[in-house]
Protein backbone atom coordinates (compact mmCIF):
# COMPACT_ATOMS: atom_id res chain seq x y z
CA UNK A 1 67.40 1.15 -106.76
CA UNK A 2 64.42 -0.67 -105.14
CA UNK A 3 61.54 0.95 -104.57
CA UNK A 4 59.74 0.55 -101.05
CA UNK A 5 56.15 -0.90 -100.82
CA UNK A 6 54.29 -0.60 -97.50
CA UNK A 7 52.19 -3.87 -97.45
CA UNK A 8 49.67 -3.91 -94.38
CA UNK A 9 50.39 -7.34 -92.53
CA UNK A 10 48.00 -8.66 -89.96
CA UNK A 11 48.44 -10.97 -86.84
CA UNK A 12 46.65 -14.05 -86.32
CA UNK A 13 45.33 -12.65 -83.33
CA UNK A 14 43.99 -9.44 -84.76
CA UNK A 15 42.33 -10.82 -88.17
CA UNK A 16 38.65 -11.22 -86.63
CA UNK A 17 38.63 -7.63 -85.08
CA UNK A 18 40.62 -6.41 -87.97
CA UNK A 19 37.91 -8.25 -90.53
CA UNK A 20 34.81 -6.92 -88.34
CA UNK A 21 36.06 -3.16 -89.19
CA UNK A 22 36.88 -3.75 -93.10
CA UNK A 23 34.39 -1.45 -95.12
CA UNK A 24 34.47 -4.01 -97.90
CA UNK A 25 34.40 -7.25 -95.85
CA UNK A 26 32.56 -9.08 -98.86
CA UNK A 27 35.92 -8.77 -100.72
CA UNK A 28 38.02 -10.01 -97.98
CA UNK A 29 38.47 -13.76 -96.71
CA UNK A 30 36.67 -13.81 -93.25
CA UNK A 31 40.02 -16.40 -92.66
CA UNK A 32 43.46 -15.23 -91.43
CA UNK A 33 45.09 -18.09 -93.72
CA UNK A 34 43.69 -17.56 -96.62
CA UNK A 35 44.26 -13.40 -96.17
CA UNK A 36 47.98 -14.46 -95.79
CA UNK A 37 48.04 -17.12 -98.79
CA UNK A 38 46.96 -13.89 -101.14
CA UNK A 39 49.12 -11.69 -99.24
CA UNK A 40 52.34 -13.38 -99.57
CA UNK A 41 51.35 -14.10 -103.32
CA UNK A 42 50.61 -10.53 -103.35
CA UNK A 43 54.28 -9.58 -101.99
CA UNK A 44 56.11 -12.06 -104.43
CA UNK A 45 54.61 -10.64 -107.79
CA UNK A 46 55.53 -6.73 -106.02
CA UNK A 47 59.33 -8.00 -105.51
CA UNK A 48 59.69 -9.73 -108.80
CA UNK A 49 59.00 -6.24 -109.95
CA UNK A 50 61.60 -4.84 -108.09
CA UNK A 51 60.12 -3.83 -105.03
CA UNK A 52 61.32 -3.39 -101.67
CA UNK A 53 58.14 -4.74 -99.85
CA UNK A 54 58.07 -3.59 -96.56
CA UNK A 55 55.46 -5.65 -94.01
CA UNK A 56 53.79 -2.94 -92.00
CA UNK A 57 51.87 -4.43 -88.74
CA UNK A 58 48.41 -2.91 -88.54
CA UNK A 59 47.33 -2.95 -85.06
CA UNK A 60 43.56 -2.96 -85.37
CA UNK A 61 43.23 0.14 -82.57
CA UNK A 62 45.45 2.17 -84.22
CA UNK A 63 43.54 1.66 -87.47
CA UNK A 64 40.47 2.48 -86.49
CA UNK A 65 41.46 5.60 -84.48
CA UNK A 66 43.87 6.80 -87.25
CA UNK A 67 40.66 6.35 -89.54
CA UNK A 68 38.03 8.02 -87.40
CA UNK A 69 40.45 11.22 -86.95
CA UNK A 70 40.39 11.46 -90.67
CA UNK A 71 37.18 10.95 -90.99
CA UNK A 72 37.49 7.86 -93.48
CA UNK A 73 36.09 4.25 -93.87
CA UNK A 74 38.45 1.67 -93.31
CA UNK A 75 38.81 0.73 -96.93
CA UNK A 76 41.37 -0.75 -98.60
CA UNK A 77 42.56 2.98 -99.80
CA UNK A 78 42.92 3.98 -96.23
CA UNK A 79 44.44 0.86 -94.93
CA UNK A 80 47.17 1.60 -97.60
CA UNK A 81 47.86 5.20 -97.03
CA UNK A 82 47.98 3.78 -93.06
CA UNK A 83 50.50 1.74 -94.04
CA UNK A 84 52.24 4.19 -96.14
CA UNK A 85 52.13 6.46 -92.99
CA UNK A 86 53.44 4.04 -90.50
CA UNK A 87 56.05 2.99 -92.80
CA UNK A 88 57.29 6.47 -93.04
CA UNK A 89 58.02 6.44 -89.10
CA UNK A 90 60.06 3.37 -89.18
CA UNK A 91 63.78 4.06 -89.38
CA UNK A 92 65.48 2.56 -93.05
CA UNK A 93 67.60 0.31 -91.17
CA UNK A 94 64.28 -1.25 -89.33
CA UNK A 95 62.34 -1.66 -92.71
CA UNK A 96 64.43 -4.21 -94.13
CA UNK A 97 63.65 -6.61 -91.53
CA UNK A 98 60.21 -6.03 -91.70
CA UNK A 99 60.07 -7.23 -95.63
């Protein structure tokens, strides 16, 4: 049995907000392609090891707020356990089409 990744996937239209609140922008592309070239890279070598690699939008808003409530950074730690979260409040029948 497969088991489910939550991969944080960006929009176009977000990636310069979204890159302006990134803790650790120095270790980020400051371009939406080339975030997406590593990320799809990124979700190939998780499926090949059997992974159900779910794509969970990241709306930069709801980042943000989710990570002032909990007091955190927006690292790549808490952009993972955001994803993580989110993913656990889409329905199973909705996740496959999101991989």
């Amino acid at each position: 049995m497969a088991r489910n990744l939550a991969l944080p996937w960006y929009h176009r239209q977000d990636w310069t907000r979204l890159y302006q609140l990134f803790a650790e922008r120095d270790c980020l592309p400051p371009h939406y392609d080339i975030w997406k070239q590593r990320a799809l890279r990124a979700e190939r070598r998780y499926r090949k090891k059997g992974y159900q690699v779910v794509r969970v939008p990241i709306a930069p808003q709801d980042l943000q707020t989710w990570c002032l409530k909990s007091g955190r950074a927006i690292t790549l730690n808490a952009r993972h356990e955001f994803a993580w979260q989110r993913m656990a409040e889409i329905p199973k029948t909705a996740q496959a089409s999101l991989g």
